[in-house]
PDB file of N, CA and C in Angstrom:
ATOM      1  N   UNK A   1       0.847  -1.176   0.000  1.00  0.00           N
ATOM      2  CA  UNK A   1       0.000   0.000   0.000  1.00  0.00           C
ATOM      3  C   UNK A   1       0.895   1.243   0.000  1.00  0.00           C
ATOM      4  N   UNK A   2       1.110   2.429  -0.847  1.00  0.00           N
ATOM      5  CA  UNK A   2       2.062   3.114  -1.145  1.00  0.00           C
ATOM      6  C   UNK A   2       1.289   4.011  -0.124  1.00  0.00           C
ATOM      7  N   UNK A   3       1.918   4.823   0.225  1.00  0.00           N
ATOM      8  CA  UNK A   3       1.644   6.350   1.294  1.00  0.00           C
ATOM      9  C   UNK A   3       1.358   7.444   0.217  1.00  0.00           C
ATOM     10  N   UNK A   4       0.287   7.359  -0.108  1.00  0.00           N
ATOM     11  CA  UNK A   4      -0.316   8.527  -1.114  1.00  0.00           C
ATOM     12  C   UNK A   4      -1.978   8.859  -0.588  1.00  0.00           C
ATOM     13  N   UNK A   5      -2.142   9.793  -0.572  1.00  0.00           N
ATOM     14  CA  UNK A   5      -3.877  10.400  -0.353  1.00  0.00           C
ATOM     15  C   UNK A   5      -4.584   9.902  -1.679  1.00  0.00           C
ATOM     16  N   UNK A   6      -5.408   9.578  -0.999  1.00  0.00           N
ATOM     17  CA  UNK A   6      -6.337   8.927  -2.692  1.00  0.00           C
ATOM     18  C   UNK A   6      -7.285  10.287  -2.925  1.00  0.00           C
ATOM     19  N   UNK A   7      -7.155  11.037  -2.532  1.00  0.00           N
ATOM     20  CA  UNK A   7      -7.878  12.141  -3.240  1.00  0.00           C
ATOM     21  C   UNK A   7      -7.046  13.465  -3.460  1.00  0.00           C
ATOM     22  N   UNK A   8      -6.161  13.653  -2.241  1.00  0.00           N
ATOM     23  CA  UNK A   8      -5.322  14.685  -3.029  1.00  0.00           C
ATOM     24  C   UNK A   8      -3.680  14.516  -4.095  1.00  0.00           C
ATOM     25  N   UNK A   9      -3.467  13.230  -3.955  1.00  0.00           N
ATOM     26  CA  UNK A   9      -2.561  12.741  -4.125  1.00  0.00           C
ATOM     27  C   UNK A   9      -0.943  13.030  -3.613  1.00  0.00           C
ATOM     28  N   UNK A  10      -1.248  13.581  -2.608  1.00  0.00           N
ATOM     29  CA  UNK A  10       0.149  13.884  -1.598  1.00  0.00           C
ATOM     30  C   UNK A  10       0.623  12.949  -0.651  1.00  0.00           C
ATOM     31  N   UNK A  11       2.482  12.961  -0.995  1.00  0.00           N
ATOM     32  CA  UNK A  11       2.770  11.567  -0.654  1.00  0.00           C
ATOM     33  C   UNK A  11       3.928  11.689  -0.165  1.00  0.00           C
ATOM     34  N   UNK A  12       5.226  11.160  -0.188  1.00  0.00           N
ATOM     35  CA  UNK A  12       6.238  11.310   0.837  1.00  0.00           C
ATOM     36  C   UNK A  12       6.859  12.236   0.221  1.00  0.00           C
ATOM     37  N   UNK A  13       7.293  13.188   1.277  1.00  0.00           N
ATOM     38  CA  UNK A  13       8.654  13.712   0.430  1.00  0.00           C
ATOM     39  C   UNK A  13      10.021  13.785   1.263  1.00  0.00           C
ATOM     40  N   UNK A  14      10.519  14.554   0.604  1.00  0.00           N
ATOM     41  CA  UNK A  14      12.367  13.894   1.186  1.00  0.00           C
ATOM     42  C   UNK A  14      12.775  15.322   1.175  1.00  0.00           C
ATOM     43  N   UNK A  15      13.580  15.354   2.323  1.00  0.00           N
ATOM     44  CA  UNK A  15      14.616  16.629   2.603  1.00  0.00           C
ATOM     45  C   UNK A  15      15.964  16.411   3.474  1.00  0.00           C
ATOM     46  N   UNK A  16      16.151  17.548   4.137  1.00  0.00           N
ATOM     47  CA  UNK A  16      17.176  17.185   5.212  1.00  0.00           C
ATOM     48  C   UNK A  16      16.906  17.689   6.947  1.00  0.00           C
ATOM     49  N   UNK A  17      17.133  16.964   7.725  1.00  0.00           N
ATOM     50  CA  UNK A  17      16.850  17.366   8.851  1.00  0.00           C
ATOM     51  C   UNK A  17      18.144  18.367   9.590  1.00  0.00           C
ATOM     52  N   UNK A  18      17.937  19.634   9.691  1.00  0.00           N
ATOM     53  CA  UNK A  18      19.394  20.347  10.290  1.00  0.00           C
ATOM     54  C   UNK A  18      19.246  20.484  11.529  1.00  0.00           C
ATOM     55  N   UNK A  19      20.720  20.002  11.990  1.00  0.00           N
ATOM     56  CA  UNK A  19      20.891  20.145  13.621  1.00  0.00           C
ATOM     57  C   UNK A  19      20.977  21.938  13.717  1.00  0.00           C
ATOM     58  N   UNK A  20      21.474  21.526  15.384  1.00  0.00           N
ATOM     59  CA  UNK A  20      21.745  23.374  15.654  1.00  0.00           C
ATOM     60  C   UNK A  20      23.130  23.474  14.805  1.00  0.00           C
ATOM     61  N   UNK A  21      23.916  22.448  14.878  1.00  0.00           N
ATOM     62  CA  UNK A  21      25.573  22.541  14.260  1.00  0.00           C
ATOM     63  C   UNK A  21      25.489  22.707  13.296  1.00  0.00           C
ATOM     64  N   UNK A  22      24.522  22.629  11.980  1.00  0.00           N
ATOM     65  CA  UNK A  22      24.011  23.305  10.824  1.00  0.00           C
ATOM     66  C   UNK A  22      24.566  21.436   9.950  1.00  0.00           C
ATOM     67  N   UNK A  23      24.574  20.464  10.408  1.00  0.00           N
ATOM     68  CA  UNK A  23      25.076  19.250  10.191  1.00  0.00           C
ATOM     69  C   UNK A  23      23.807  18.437   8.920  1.00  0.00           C
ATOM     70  N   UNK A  24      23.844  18.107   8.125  1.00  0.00           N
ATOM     71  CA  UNK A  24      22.404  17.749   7.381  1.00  0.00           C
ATOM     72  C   UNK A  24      21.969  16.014   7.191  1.00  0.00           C
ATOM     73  N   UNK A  25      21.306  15.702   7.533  1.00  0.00           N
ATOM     74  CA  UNK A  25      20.808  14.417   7.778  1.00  0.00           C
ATOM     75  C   UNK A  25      19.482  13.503   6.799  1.00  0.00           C
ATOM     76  N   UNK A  26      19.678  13.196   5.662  1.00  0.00           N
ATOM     77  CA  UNK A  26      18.622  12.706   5.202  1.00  0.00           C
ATOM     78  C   UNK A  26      17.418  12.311   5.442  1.00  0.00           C
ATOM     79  N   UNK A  27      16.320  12.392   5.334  1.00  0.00           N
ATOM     80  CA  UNK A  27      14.793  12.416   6.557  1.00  0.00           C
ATOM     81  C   UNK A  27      14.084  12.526   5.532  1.00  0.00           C
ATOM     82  N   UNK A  28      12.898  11.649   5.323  1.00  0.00           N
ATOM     83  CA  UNK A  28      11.245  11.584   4.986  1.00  0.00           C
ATOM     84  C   UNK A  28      10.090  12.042   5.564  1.00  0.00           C
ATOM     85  N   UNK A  29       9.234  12.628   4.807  1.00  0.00           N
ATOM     86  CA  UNK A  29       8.702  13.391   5.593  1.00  0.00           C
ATOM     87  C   UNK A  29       7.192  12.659   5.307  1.00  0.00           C
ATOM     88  N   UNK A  30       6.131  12.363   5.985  1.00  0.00           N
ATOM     89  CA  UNK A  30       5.558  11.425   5.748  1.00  0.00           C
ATOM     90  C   UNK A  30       3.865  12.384   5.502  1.00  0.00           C
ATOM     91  N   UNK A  31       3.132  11.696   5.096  1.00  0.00           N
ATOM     92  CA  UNK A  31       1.681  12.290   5.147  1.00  0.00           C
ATOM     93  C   UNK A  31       1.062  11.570   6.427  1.00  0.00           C
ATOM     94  N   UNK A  32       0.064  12.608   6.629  1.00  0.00           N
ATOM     95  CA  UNK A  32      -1.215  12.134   7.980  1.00  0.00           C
ATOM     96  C   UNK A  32      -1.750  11.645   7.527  1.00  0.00           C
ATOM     97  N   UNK A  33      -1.998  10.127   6.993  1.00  0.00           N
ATOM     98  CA  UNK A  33      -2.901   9.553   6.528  1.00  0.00           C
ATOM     99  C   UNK A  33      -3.751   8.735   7.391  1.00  0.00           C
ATOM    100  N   UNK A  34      -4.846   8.943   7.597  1.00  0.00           N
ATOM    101  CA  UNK A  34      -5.942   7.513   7.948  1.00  0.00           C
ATOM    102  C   UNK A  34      -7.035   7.226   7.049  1.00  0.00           C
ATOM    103  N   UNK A  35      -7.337   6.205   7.350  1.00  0.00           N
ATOM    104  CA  UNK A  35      -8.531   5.252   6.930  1.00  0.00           C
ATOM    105  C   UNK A  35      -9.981   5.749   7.672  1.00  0.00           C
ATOM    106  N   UNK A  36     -10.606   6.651   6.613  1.00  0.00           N
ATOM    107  CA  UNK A  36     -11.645   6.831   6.941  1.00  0.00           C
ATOM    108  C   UNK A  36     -13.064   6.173   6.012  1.00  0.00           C
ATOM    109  N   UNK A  37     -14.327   5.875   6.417  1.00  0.00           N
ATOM    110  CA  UNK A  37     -15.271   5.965   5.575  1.00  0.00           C
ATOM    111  C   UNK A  37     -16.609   7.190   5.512  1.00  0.00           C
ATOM    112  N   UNK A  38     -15.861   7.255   3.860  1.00  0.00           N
ATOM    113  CA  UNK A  38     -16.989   8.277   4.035  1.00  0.00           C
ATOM    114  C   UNK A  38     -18.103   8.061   3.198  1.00  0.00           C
ATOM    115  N   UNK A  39     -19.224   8.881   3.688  1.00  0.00           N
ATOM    116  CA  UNK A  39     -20.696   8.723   2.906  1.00  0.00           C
ATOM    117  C   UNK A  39     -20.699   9.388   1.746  1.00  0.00           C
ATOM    118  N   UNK A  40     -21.377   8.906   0.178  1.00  0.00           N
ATOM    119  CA  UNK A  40     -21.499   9.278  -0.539  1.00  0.00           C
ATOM    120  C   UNK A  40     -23.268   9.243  -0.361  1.00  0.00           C
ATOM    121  N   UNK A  41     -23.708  10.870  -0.556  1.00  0.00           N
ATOM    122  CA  UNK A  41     -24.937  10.954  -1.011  1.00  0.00           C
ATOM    123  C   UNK A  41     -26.002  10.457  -1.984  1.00  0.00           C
ATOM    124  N   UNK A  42     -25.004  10.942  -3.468  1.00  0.00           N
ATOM    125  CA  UNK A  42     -25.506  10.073  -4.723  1.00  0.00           C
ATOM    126  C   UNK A  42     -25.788   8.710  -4.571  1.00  0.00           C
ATOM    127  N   UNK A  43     -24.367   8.066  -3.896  1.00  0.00           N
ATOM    128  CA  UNK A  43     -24.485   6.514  -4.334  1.00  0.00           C
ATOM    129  C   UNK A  43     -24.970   5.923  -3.562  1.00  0.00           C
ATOM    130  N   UNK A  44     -25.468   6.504  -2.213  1.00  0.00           N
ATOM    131  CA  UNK A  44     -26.230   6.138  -0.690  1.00  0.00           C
ATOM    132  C   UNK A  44     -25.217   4.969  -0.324  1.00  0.00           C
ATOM    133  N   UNK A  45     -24.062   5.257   0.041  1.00  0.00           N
ATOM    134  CA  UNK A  45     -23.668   4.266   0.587  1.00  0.00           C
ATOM    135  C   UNK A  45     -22.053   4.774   0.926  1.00  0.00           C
ATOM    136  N   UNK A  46     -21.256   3.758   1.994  1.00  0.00           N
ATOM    137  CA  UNK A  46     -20.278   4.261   2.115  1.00  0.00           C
ATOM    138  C   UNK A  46     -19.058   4.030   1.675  1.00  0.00           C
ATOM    139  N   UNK A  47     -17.867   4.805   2.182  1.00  0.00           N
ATOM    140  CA  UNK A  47     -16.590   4.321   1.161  1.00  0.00           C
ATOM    141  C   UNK A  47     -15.921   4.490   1.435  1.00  0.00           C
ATOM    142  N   UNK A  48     -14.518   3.450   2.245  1.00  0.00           N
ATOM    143  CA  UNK A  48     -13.513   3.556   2.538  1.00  0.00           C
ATOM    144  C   UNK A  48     -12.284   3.952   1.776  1.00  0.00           C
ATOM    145  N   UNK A  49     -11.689   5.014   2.735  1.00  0.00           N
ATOM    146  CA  UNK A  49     -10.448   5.143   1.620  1.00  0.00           C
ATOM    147  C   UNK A  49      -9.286   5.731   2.610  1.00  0.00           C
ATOM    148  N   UNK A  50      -7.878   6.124   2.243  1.00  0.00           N
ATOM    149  CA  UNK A  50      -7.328   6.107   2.995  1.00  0.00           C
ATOM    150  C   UNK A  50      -6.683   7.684   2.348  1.00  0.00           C
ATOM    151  N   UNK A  51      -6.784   8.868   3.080  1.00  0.00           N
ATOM    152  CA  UNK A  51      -6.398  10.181   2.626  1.00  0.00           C
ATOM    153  C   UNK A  51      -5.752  10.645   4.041  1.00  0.00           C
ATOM    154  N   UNK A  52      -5.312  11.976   3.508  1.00  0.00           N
ATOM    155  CA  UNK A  52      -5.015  12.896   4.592  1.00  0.00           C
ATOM    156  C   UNK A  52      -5.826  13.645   5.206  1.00  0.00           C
ATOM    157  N   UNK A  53      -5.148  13.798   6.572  1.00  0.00           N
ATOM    158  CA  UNK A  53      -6.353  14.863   7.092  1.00  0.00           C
ATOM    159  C   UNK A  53      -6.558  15.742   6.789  1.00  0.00           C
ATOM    160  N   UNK A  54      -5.770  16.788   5.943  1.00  0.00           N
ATOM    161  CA  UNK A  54      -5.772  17.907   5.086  1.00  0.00           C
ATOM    162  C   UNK A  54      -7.141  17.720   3.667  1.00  0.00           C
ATOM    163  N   UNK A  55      -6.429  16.777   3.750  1.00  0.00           N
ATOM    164  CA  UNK A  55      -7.635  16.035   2.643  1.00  0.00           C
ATOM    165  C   UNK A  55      -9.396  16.006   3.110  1.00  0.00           C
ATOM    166  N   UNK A  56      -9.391  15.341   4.688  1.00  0.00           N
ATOM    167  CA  UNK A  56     -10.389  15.256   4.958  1.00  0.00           C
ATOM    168  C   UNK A  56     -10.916  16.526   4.876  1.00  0.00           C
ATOM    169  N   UNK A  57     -10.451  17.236   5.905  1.00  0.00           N
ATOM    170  CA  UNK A  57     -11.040  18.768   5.811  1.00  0.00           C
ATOM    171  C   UNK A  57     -11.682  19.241   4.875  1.00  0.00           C
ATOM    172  N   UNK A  58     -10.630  19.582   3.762  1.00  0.00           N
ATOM    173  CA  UNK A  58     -10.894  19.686   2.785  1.00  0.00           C
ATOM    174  C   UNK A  58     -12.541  19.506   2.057  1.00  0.00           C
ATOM    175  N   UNK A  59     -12.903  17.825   2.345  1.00  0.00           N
ATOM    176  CA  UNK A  59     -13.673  17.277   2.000  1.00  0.00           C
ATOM    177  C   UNK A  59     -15.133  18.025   2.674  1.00  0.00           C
ATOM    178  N   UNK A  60     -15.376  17.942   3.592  1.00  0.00           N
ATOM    179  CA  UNK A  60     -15.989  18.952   4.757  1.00  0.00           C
ATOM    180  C   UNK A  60     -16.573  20.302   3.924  1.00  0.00           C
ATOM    181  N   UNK A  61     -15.191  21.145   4.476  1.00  0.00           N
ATOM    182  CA  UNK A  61     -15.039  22.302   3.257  1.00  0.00           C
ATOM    183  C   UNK A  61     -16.217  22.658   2.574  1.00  0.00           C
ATOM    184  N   UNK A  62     -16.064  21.284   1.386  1.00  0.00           N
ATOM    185  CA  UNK A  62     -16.595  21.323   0.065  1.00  0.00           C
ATOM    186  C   UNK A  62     -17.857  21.051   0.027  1.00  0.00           C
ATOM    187  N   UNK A  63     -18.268  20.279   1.521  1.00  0.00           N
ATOM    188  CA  UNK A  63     -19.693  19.891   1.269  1.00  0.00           C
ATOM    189  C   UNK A  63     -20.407  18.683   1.050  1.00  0.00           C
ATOM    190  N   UNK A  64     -19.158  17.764   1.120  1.00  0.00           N
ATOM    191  CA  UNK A  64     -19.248  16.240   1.669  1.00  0.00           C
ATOM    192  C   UNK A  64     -18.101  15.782   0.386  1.00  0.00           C
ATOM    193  N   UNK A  65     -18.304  13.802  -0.090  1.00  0.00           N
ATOM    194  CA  UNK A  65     -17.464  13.604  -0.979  1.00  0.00           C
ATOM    195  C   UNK A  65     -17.817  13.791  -1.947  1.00  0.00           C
ATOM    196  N   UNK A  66     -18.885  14.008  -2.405  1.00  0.00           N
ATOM    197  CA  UNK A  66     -19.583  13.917  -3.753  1.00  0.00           C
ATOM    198  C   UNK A  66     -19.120  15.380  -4.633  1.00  0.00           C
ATOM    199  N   UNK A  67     -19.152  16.724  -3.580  1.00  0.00           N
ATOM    200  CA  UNK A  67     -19.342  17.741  -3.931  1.00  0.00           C
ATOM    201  C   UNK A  67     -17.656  18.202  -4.407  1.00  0.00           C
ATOM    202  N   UNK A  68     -16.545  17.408  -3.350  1.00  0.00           N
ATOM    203  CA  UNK A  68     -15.423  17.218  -3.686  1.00  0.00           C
ATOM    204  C   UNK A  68     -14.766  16.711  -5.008  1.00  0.00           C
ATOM    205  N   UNK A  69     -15.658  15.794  -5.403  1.00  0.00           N
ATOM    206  CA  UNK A  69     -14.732  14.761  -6.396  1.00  0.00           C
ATOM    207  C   UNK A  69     -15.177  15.455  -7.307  1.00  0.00           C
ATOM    208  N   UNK A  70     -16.485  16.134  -7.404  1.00  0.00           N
ATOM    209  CA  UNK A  70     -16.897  16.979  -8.775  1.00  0.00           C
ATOM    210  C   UNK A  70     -15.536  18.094  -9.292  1.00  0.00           C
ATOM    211  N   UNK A  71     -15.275  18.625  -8.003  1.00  0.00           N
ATOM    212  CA  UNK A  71     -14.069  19.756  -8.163  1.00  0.00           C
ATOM    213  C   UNK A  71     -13.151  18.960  -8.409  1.00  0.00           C
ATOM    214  N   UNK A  72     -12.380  18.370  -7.673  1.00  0.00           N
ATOM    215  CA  UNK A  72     -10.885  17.646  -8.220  1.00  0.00           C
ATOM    216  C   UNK A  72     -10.635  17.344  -9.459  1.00  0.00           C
ATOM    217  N   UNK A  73      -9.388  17.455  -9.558  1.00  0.00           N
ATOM    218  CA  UNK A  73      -8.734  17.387 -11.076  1.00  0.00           C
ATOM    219  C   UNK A  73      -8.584  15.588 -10.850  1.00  0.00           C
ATOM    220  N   UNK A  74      -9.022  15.313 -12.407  1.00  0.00           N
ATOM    221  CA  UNK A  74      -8.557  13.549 -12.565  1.00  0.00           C
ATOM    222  C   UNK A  74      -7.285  13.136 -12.444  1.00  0.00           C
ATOM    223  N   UNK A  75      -6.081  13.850 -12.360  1.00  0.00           N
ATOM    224  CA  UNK A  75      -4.817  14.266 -12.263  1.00  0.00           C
ATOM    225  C   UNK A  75      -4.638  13.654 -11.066  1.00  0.00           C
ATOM    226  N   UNK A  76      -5.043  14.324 -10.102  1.00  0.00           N
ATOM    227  CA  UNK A  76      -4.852  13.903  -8.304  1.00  0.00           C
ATOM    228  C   UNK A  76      -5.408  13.002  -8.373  1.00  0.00           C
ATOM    229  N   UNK A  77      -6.510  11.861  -8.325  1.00  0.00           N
ATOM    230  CA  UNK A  77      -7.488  11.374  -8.067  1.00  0.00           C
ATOM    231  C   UNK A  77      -6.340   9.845  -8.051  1.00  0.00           C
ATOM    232  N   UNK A  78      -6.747   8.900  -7.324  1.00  0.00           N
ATOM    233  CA  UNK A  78      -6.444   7.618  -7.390  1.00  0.00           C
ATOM    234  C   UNK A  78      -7.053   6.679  -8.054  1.00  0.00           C
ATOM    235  N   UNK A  79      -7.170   5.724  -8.643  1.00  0.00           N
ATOM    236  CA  UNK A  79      -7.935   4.715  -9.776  1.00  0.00           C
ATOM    237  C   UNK A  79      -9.075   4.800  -8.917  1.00  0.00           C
ATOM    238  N   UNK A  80      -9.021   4.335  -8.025  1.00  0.00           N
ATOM    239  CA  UNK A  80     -10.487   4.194  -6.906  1.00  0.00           C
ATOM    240  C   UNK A  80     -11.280   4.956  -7.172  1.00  0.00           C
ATOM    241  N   UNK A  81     -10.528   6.696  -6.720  1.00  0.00           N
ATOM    242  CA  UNK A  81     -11.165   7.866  -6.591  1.00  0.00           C
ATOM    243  C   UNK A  81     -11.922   7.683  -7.867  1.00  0.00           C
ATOM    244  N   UNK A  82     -10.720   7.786  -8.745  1.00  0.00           N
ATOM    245  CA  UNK A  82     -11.923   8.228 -10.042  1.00  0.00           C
ATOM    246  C   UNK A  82     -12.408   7.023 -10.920  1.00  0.00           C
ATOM    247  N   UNK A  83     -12.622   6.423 -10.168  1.00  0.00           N
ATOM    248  CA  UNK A  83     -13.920   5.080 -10.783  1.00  0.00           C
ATOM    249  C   UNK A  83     -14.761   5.870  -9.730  1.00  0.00           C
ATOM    250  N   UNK A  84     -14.771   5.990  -8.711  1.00  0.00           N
ATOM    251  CA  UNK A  84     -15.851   6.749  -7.597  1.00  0.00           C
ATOM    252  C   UNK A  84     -16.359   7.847  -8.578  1.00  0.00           C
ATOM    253  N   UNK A  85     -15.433   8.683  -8.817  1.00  0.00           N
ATOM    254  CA  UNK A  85     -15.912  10.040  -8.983  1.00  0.00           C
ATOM    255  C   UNK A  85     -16.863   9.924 -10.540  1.00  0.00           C
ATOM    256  N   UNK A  86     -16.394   9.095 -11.308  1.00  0.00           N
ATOM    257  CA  UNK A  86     -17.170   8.457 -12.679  1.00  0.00           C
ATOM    258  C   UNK A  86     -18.840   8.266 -12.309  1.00  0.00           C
ATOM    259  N   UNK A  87     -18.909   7.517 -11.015  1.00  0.00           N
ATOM    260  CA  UNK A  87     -19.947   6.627 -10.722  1.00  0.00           C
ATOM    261  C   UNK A  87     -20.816   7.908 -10.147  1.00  0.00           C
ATOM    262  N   UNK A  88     -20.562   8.677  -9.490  1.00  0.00           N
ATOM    263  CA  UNK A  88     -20.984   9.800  -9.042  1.00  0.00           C
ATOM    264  C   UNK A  88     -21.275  10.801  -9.950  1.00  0.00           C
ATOM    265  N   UNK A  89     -21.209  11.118 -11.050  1.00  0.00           N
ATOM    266  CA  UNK A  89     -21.562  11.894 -12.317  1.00  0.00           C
ATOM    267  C   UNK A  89     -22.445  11.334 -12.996  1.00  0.00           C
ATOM    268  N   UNK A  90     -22.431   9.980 -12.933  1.00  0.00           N
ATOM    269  CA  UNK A  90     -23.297   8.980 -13.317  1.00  0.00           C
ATOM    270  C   UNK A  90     -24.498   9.360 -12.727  1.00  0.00           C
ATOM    271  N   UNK A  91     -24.520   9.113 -11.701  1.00  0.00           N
ATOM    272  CA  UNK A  91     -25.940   8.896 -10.707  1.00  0.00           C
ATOM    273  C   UNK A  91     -26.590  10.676 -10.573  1.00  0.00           C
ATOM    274  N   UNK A  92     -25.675  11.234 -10.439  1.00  0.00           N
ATOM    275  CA  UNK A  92     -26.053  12.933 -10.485  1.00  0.00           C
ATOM    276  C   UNK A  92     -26.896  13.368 -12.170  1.00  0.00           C
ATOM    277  N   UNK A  93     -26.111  12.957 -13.084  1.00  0.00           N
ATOM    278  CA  UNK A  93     -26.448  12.754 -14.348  1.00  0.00           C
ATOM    279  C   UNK A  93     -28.404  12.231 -14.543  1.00  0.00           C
ATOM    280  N   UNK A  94     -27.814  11.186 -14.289  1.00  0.00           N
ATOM    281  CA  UNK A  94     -29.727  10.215 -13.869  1.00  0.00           C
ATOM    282  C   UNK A  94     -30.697  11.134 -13.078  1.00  0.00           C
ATOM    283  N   UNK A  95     -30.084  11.648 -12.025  1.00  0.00           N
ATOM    284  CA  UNK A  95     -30.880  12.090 -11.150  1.00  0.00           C
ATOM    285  C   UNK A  95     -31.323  13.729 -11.835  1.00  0.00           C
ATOM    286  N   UNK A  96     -30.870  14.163 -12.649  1.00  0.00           N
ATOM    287  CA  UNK A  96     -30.815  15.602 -13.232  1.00  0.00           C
ATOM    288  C   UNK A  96     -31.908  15.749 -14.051  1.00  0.00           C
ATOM    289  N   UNK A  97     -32.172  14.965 -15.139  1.00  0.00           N
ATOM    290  CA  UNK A  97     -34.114  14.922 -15.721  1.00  0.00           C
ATOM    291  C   UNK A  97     -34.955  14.468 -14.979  1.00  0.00           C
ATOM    292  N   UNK A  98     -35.012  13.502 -13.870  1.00  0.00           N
ATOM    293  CA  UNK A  98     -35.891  13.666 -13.196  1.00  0.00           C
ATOM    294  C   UNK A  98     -36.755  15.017 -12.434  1.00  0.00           C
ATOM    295  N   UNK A  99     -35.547  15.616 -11.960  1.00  0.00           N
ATOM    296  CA  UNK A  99     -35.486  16.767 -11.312  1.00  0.00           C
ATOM    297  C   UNK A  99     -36.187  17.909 -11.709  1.00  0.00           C
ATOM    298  N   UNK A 100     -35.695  18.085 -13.341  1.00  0.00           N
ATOM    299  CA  UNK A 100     -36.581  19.049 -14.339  1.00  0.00           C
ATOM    300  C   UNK A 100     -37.653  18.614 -15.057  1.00  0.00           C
ATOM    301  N   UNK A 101     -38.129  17.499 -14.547  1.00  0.00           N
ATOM    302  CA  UNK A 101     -39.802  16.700 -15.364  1.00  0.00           C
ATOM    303  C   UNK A 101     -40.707  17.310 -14.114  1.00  0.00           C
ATOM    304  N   UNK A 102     -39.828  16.860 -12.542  1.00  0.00           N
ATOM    305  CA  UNK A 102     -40.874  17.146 -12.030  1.00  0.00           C
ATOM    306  C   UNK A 102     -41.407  19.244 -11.553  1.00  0.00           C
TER     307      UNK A 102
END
Protein backbone atom coordinates (compact mmCIF):
# COMPACT_ATOMS: atom_id res chain seq x y z
CA UNK A 1 0.00 0.00 0.00
CA UNK A 2 2.06 3.11 -1.15
CA UNK A 3 1.64 6.35 1.29
CA UNK A 4 -0.32 8.53 -1.11
CA UNK A 5 -3.88 10.40 -0.35
CA UNK A 6 -6.34 8.93 -2.69
CA UNK A 7 -7.88 12.14 -3.24
CA UNK A 8 -5.32 14.69 -3.03
CA UNK A 9 -2.56 12.74 -4.13
CA UNK A 10 0.15 13.88 -1.60
CA UNK A 11 2.77 11.57 -0.65
CA UNK A 12 6.24 11.31 0.84
CA UNK A 13 8.65 13.71 0.43
CA UNK A 14 12.37 13.89 1.19
CA UNK A 15 14.62 16.63 2.60
CA UNK A 16 17.18 17.18 5.21
CA UNK A 17 16.85 17.37 8.85
CA UNK A 18 19.39 20.35 10.29
CA UNK A 19 20.89 20.15 13.62
CA UNK A 20 21.75 23.37 15.65
CA UNK A 21 25.57 22.54 14.26
CA UNK A 22 24.01 23.30 10.82
CA UNK A 23 25.08 19.25 10.19
CA UNK A 24 22.40 17.75 7.38
CA UNK A 25 20.81 14.42 7.78
CA UNK A 26 18.62 12.71 5.20
CA UNK A 27 14.79 12.42 6.56
CA UNK A 28 11.25 11.58 4.99
CA UNK A 29 8.70 13.39 5.59
CA UNK A 30 5.56 11.42 5.75
CA UNK A 31 1.68 12.29 5.15
CA UNK A 32 -1.21 12.13 7.98
CA UNK A 33 -2.90 9.55 6.53
CA UNK A 34 -5.94 7.51 7.95
CA UNK A 35 -8.53 5.25 6.93
CA UNK A 36 -11.64 6.83 6.94
CA UNK A 37 -15.27 5.96 5.57
CA UNK A 38 -16.99 8.28 4.03
CA UNK A 39 -20.70 8.72 2.91
CA UNK A 40 -21.50 9.28 -0.54
CA UNK A 41 -24.94 10.95 -1.01
CA UNK A 42 -25.51 10.07 -4.72
CA UNK A 43 -24.48 6.51 -4.33
CA UNK A 44 -26.23 6.14 -0.69
CA UNK A 45 -23.67 4.27 0.59
CA UNK A 46 -20.28 4.26 2.11
CA UNK A 47 -16.59 4.32 1.16
CA UNK A 48 -13.51 3.56 2.54
CA UNK A 49 -10.45 5.14 1.62
CA UNK A 50 -7.33 6.11 3.00
CA UNK A 51 -6.40 10.18 2.63
CA UNK A 52 -5.02 12.90 4.59
CA UNK A 53 -6.35 14.86 7.09
CA UNK A 54 -5.77 17.91 5.09
CA UNK A 55 -7.63 16.04 2.64
CA UNK A 56 -10.39 15.26 4.96
CA UNK A 57 -11.04 18.77 5.81
CA UNK A 58 -10.89 19.69 2.79
CA UNK A 59 -13.67 17.28 2.00
CA UNK A 60 -15.99 18.95 4.76
CA UNK A 61 -15.04 22.30 3.26
CA UNK A 62 -16.60 21.32 0.06
CA UNK A 63 -19.69 19.89 1.27
CA UNK A 64 -19.25 16.24 1.67
CA UNK A 65 -17.46 13.60 -0.98
CA UNK A 66 -19.58 13.92 -3.75
CA UNK A 67 -19.34 17.74 -3.93
CA UNK A 68 -15.42 17.22 -3.69
CA UNK A 69 -14.73 14.76 -6.40
CA UNK A 70 -16.90 16.98 -8.77
CA UNK A 71 -14.07 19.76 -8.16
CA UNK A 72 -10.89 17.65 -8.22
CA UNK A 73 -8.73 17.39 -11.08
CA UNK A 74 -8.56 13.55 -12.56
CA UNK A 75 -4.82 14.27 -12.26
CA UNK A 76 -4.85 13.90 -8.30
CA UNK A 77 -7.49 11.37 -8.07
CA UNK A 78 -6.44 7.62 -7.39
CA UNK A 79 -7.93 4.72 -9.78
CA UNK A 80 -10.49 4.19 -6.91
CA UNK A 81 -11.17 7.87 -6.59
CA UNK A 82 -11.92 8.23 -10.04
CA UNK A 83 -13.92 5.08 -10.78
CA UNK A 84 -15.85 6.75 -7.60
CA UNK A 85 -15.91 10.04 -8.98
CA UNK A 86 -17.17 8.46 -12.68
CA UNK A 87 -19.95 6.63 -10.72
CA UNK A 88 -20.98 9.80 -9.04
CA UNK A 89 -21.56 11.89 -12.32
CA UNK A 90 -23.30 8.98 -13.32
CA UNK A 91 -25.94 8.90 -10.71
CA UNK A 92 -26.05 12.93 -10.48
CA UNK A 93 -26.45 12.75 -14.35
CA UNK A 94 -29.73 10.21 -13.87
CA UNK A 95 -30.88 12.09 -11.15
CA UNK A 96 -30.81 15.60 -13.23
CA UNK A 97 -34.11 14.92 -15.72
CA UNK A 98 -35.89 13.67 -13.20
CA UNK A 99 -35.49 16.77 -11.31
CA UNK A 100 -36.58 19.05 -14.34
CA UNK A 101 -39.80 16.70 -15.36
CA UNK A 102 -40.87 17.15 -12.03
Amino acid sequence: MSRRCELTGKAVQYGNKVSHSNRKTRTRFLPNLVQVTLLSESLERAVRMRVTAAALRSVEHRGGLDNFLAKARDAELSDGALSLKREVEKKRAEAAPEAKAA
